[in-house]
C-alpha atoms as a PDB file:
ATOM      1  CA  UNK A   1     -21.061  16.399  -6.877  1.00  0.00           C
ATOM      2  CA  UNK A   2     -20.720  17.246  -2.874  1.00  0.00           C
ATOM      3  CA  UNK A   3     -20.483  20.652  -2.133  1.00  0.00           C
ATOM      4  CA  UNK A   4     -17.140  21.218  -0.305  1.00  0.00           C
ATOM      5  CA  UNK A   5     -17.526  24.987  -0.263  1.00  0.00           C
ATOM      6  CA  UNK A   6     -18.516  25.119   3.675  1.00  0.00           C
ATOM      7  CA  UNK A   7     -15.054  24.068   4.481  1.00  0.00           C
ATOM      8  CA  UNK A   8     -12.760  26.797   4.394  1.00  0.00           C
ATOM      9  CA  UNK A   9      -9.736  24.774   3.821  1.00  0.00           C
ATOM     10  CA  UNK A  10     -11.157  24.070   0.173  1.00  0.00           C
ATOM     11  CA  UNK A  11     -10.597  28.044  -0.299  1.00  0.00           C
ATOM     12  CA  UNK A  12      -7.031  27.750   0.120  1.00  0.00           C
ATOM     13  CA  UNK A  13      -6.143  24.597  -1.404  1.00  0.00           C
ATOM     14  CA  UNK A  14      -9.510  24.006  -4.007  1.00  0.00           C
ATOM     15  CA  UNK A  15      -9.742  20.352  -5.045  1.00  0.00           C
ATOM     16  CA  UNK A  16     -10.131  19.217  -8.543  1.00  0.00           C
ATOM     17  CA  UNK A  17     -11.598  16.464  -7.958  1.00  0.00           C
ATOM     18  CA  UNK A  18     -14.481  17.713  -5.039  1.00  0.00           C
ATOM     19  CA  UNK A  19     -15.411  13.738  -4.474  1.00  0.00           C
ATOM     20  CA  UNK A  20     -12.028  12.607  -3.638  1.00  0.00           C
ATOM     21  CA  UNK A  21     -10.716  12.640  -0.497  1.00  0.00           C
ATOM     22  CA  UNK A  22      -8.489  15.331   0.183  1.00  0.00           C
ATOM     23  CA  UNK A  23      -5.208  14.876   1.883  1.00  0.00           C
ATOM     24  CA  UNK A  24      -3.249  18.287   3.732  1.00  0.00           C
ATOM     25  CA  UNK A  25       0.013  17.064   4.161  1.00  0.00           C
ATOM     26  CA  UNK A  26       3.811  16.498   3.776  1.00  0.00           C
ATOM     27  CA  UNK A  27       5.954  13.816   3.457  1.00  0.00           C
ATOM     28  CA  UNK A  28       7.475  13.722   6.813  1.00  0.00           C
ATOM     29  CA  UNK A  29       7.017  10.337   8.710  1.00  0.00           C
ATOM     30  CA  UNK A  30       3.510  11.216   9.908  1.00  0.00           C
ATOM     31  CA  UNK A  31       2.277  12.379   6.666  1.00  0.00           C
ATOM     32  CA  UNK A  32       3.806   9.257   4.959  1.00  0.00           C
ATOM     33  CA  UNK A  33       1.715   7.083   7.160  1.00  0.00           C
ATOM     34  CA  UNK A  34      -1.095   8.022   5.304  1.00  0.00           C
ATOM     35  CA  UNK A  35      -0.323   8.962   1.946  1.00  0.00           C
ATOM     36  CA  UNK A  36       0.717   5.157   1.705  1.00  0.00           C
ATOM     37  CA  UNK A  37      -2.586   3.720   3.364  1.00  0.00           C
ATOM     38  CA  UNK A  38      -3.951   5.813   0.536  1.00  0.00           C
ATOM     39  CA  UNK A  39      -2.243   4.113  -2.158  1.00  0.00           C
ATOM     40  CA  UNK A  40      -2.783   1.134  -0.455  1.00  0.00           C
ATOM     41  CA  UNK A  41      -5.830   0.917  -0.140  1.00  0.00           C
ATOM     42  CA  UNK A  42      -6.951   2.420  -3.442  1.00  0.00           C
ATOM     43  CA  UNK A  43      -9.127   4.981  -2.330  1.00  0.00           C
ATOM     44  CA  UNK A  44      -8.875   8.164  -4.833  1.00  0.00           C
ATOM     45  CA  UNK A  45      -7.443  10.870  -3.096  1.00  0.00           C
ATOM     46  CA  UNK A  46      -6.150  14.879  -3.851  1.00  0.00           C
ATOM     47  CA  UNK A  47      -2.863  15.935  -2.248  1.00  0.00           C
ATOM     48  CA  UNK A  48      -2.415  19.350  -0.959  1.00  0.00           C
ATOM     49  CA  UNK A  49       1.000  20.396   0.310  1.00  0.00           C
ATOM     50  CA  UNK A  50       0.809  22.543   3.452  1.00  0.00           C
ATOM     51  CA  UNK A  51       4.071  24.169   3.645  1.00  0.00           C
ATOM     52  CA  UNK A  52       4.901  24.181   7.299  1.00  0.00           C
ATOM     53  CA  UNK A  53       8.298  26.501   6.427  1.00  0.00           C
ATOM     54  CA  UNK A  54       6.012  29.528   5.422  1.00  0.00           C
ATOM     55  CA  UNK A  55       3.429  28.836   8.467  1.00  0.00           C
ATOM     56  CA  UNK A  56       0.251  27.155   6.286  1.00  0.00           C
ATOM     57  CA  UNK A  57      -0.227  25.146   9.324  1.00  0.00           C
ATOM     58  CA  UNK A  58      -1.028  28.115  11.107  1.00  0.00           C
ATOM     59  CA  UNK A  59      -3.488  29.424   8.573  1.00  0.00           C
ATOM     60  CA  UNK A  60      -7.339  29.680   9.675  1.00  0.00           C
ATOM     61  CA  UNK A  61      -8.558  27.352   6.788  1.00  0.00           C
ATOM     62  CA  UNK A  62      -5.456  24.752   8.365  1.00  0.00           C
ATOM     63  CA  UNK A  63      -6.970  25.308  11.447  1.00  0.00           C
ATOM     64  CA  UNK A  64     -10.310  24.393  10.473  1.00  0.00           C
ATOM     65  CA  UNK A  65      -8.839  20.914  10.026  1.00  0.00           C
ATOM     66  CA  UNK A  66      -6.978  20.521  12.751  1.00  0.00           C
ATOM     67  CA  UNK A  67      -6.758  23.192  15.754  1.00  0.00           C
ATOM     68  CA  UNK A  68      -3.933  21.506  16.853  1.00  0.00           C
ATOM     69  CA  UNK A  69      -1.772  22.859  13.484  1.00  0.00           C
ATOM     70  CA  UNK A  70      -0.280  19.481  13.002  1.00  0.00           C
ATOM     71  CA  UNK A  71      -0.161  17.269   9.619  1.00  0.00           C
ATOM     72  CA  UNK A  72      -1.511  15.138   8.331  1.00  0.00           C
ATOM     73  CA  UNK A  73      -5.388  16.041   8.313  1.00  0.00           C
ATOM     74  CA  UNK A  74      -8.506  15.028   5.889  1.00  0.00           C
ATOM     75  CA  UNK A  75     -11.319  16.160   4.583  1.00  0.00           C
ATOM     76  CA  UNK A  76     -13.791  12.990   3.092  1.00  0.00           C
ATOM     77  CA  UNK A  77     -16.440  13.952   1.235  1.00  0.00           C
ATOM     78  CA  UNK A  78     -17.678  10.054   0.966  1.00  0.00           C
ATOM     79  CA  UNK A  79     -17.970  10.135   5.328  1.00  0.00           C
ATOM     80  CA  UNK A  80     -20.090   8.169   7.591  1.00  0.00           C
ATOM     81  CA  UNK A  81     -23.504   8.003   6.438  1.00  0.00           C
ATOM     82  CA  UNK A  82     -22.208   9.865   2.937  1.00  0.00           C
ATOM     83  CA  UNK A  83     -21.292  13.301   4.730  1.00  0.00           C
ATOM     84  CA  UNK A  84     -18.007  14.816   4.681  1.00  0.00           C
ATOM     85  CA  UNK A  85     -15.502  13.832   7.181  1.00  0.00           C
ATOM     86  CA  UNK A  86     -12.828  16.143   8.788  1.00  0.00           C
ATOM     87  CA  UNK A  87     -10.389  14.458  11.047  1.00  0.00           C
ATOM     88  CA  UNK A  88      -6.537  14.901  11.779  1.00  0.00           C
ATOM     89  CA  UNK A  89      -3.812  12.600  13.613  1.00  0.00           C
ATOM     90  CA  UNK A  90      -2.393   9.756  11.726  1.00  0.00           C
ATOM     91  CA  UNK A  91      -3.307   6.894  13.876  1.00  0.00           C
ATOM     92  CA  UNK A  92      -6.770   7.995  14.364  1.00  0.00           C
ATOM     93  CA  UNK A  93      -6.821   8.641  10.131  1.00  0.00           C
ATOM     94  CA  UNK A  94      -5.239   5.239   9.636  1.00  0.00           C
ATOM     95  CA  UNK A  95      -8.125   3.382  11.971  1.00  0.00           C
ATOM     96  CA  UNK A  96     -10.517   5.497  10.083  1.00  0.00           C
ATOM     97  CA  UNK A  97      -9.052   4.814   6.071  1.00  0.00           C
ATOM     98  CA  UNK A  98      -9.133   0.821   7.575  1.00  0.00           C
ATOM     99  CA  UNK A  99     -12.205   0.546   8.257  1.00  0.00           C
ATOM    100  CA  UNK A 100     -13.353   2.508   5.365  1.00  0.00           C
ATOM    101  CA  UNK A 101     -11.746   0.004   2.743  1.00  0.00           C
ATOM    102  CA  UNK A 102     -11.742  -3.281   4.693  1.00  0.00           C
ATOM    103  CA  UNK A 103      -8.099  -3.205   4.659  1.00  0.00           C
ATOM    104  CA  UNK A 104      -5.173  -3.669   6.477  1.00  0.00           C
ATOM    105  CA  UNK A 105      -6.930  -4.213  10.115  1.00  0.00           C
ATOM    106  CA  UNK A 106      -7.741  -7.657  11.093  1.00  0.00           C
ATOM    107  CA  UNK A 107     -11.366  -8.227  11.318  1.00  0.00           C
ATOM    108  CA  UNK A 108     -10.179 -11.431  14.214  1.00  0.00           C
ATOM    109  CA  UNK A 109     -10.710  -9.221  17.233  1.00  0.00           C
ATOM    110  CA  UNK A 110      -7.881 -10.744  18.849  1.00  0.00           C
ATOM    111  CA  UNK A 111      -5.127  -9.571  15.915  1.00  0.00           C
ATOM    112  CA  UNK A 112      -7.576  -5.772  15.933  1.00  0.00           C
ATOM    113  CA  UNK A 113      -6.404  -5.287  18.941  1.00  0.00           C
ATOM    114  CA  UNK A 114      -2.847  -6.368  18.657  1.00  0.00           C
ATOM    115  CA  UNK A 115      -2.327  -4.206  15.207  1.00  0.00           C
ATOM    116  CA  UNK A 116      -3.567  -1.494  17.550  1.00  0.00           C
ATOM    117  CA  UNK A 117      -1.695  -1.946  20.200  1.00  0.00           C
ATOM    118  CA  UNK A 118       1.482  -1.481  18.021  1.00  0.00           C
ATOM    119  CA  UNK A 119      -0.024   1.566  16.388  1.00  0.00           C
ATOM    120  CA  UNK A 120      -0.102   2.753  19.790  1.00  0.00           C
ATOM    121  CA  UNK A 121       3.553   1.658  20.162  1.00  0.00           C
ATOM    122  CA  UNK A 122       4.549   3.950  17.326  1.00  0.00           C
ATOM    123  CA  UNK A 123       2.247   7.310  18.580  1.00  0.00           C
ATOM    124  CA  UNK A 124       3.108   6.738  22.069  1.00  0.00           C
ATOM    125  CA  UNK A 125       7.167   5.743  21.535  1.00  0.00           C
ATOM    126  CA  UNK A 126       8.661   6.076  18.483  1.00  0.00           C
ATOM    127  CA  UNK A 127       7.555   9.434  17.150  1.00  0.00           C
ATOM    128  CA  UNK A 128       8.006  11.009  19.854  1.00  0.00           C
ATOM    129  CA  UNK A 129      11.257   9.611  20.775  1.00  0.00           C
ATOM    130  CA  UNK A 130      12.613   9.843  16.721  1.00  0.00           C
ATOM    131  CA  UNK A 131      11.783  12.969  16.382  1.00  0.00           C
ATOM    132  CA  UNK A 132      13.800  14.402  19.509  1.00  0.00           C
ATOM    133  CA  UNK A 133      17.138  12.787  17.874  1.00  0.00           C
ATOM    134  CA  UNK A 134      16.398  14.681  14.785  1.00  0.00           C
ATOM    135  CA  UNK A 135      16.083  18.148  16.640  1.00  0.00           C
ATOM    136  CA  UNK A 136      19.389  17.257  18.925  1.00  0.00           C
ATOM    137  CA  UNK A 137      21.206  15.111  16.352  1.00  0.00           C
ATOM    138  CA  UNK A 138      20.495  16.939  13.177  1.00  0.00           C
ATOM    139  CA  UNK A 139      18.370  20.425  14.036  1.00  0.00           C
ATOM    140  CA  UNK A 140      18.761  23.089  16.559  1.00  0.00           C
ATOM    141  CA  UNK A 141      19.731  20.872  19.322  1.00  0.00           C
ATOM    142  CA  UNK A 142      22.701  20.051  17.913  1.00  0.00           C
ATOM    143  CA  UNK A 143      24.754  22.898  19.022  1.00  0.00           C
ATOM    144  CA  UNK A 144      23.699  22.527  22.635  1.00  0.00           C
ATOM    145  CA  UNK A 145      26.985  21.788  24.701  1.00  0.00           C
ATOM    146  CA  UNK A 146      24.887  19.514  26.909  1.00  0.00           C
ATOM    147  CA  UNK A 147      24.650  15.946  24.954  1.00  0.00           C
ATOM    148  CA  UNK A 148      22.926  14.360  27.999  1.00  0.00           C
ATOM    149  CA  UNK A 149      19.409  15.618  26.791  1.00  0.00           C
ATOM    150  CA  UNK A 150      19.995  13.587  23.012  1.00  0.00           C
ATOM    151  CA  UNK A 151      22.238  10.803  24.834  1.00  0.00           C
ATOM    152  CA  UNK A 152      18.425  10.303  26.699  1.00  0.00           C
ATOM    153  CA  UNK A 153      16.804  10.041  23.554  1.00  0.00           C
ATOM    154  CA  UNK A 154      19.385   8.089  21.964  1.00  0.00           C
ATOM    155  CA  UNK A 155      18.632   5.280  24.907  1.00  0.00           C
ATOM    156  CA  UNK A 156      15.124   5.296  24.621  1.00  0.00           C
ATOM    157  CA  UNK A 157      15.209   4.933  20.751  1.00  0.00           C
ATOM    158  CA  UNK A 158      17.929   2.032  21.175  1.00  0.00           C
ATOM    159  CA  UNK A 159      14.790  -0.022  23.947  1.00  0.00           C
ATOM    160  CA  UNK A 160      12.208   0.449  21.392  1.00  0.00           C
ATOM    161  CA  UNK A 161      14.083  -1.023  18.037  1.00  0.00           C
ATOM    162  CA  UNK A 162      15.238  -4.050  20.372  1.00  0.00           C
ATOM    163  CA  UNK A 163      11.459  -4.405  21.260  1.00  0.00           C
ATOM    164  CA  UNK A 164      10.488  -4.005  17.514  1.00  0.00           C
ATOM    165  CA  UNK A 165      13.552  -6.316  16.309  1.00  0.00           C
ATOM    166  CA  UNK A 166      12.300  -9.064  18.745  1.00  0.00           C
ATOM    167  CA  UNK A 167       8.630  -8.309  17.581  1.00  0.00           C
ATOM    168  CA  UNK A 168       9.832  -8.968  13.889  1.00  0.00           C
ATOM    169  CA  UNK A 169      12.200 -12.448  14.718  1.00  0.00           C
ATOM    170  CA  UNK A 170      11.053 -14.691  12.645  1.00  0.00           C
ATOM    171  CA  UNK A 171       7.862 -12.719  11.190  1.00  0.00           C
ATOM    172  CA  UNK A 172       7.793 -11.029   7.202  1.00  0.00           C
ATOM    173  CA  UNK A 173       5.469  -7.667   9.533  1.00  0.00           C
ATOM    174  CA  UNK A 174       4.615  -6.731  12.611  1.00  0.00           C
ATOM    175  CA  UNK A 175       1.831  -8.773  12.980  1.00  0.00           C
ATOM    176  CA  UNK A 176       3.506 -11.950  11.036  1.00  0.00           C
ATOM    177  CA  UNK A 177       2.337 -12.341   7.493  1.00  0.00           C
ATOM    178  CA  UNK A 178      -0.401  -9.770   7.403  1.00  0.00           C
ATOM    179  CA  UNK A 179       0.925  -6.239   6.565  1.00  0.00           C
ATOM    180  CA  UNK A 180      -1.039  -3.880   8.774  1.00  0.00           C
ATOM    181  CA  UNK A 181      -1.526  -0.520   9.907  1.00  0.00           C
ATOM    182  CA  UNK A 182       0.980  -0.849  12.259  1.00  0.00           C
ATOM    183  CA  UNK A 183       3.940  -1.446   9.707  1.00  0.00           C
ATOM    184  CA  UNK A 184       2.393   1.793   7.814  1.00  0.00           C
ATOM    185  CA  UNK A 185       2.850   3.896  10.913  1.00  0.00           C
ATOM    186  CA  UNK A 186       6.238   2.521  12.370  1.00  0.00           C
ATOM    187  CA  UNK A 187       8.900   1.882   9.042  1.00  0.00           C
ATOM    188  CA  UNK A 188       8.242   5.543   7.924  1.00  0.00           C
ATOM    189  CA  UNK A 189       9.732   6.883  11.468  1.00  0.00           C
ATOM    190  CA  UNK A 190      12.485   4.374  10.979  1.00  0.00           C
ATOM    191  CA  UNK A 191      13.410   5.370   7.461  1.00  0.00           C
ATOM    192  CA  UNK A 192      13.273   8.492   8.685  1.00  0.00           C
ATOM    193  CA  UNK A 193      15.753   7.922  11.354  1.00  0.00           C
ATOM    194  CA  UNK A 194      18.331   6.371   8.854  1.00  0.00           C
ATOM    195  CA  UNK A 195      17.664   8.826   6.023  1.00  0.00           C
ATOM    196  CA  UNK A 196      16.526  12.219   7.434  1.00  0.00           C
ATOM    197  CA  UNK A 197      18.389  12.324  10.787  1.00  0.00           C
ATOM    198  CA  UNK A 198      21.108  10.730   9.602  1.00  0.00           C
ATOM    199  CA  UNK A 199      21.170   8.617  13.439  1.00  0.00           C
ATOM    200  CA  UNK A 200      21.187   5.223  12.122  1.00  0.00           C
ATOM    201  CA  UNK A 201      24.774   4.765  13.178  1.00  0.00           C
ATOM    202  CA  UNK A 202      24.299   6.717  16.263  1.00  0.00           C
ATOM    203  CA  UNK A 203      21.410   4.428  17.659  1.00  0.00           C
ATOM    204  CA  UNK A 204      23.389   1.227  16.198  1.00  0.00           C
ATOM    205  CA  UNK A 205      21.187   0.192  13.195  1.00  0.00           C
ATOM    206  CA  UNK A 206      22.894  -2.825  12.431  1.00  0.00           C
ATOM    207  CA  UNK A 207      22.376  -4.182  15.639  1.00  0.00           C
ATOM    208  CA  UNK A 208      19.162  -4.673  14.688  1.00  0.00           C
ATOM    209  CA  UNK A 209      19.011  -6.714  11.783  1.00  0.00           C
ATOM    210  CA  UNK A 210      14.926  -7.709  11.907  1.00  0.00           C
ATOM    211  CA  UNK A 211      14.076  -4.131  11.589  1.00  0.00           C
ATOM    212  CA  UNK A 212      16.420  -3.330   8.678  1.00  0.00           C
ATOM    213  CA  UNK A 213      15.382  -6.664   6.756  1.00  0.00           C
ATOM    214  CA  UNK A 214      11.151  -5.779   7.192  1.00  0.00           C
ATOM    215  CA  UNK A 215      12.282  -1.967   6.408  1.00  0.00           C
ATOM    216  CA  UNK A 216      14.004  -3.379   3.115  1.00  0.00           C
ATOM    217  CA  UNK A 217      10.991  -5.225   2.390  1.00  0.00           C
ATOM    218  CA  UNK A 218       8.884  -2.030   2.518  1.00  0.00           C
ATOM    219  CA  UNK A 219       9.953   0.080   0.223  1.00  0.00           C
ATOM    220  CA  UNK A 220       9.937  -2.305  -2.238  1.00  0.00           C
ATOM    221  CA  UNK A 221       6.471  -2.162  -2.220  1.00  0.00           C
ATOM    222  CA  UNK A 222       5.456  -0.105  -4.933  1.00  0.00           C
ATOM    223  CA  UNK A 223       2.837   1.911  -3.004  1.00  0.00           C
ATOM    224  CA  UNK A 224       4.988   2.661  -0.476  1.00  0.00           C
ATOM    225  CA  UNK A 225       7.296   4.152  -3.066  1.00  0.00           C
ATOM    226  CA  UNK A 226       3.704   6.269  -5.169  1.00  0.00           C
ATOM    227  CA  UNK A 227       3.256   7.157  -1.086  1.00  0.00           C
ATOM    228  CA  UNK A 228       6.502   8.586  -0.358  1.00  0.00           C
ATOM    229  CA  UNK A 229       6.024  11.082  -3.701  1.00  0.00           C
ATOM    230  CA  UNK A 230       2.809  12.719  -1.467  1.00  0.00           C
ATOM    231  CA  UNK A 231       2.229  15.070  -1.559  1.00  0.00           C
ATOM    232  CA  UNK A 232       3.975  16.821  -4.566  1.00  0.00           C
ATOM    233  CA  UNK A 233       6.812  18.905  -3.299  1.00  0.00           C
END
């Protein structure tokens, strides 16, 4: 059995199972990337839930994890070379839980770099563009008497689903018939948009019908619904 007792996170949220890899998270769009990679990909993993509400992600054994106080993060004890493995940010977890299992990244170097480059899409766009409609459509922002900040975000959010919708034409993922990392990072941030922020109507949903159809098709999948369960609430 690996020793997990020089990580101070494992002093705030022990594992059970010290050989499985051990996932700090929530289900928010980020977290759900990789909770359903995990289930996936099969590999056997522990969920902690770091309650963000009560400031866990501020804690020093968080912190340990990932200074910058952000989920999702991991600790593998089965690492490079068979030592433990600490490492936060989803895309850079999702790259890593790929190549670990052979799964879900094209080995064609060509179609790598293309599922990247739509991982990249999502980290660099979408999240960041999502998530400010939920603080000025559903969170604090809403009472602001200026609309022009969320009316900016509402815009951007609108380019990128006709860039995904056009990406998806014709295609059953992102990358055509090979389901990828890069449908794992983007459909939980739209879900989220439809479900959580309740903005589906206010960016126009329905005018994109590829992204609803491939977002239909997702949660079908049954570990995309185990992943959405992660961790326990």
């Amino acid at each position: 059995m690996i020793d997990l007792s020089p990580y101070p996170v494992t002093r705030k949220w022990p594992p059970q199972f010290p050989d499985w890899l051990q996932l700090y998270s929530l289900p928010t769009p980020n977290g759900v990337k990789v909770s359903v990679m995990l289930e996936e990909c099969g590999i056997p993993y522990e969920a902690h839930r770091v309650d963000i509400q009560t400031g866990d992600q501020f804690t020093p054994e968080f912190l340990s994890v990932n200074p910058n106080n952000k989920i999702p993060a991991i600790l593998d004890p089965q690492g490079p070379g068979g030592s433990p493995l600490v490492l936060a940010e989803s895309g850079a977890i999702l790259v890593y839980l790929a190549e670990k299992s052979g799964q879900f990244l094209p080995p064609d170097a060509v179609a790598r770099y293309q599922t990247l480059q739509w991982l990249m899409f999502q980290m660099g766009g979408i999240g960041p563009m999502f998530g400010q409609i939920g603080f000025f459509h559903r969170y604090g922002g809403k009472d602001y008497e200026d609309k022009r900040p969320l009316q900016r975000y509402v815009t951007e959010a609108q380019r990128l689903l006709k860039v995904l919708d056009q990406q998806l034409k014709g295609k059953s993922w992102i990358m055509g018939d090979t389901y990828t990392i890069a449908d794992m990072a983007i459909l939980p941030w739209v879900r989220c948009l439809i479900e959580f922020y309740d903005a589906g109507e206010l960016v126009g949903l329905g005018k994109f019908p590829n992204v609803l159809r491939v977002l239909a098709a997702w949660e079908k999948r049954p570990a995309v619904h185990r992943g959405l369960q992660m961790p326990p609430r």
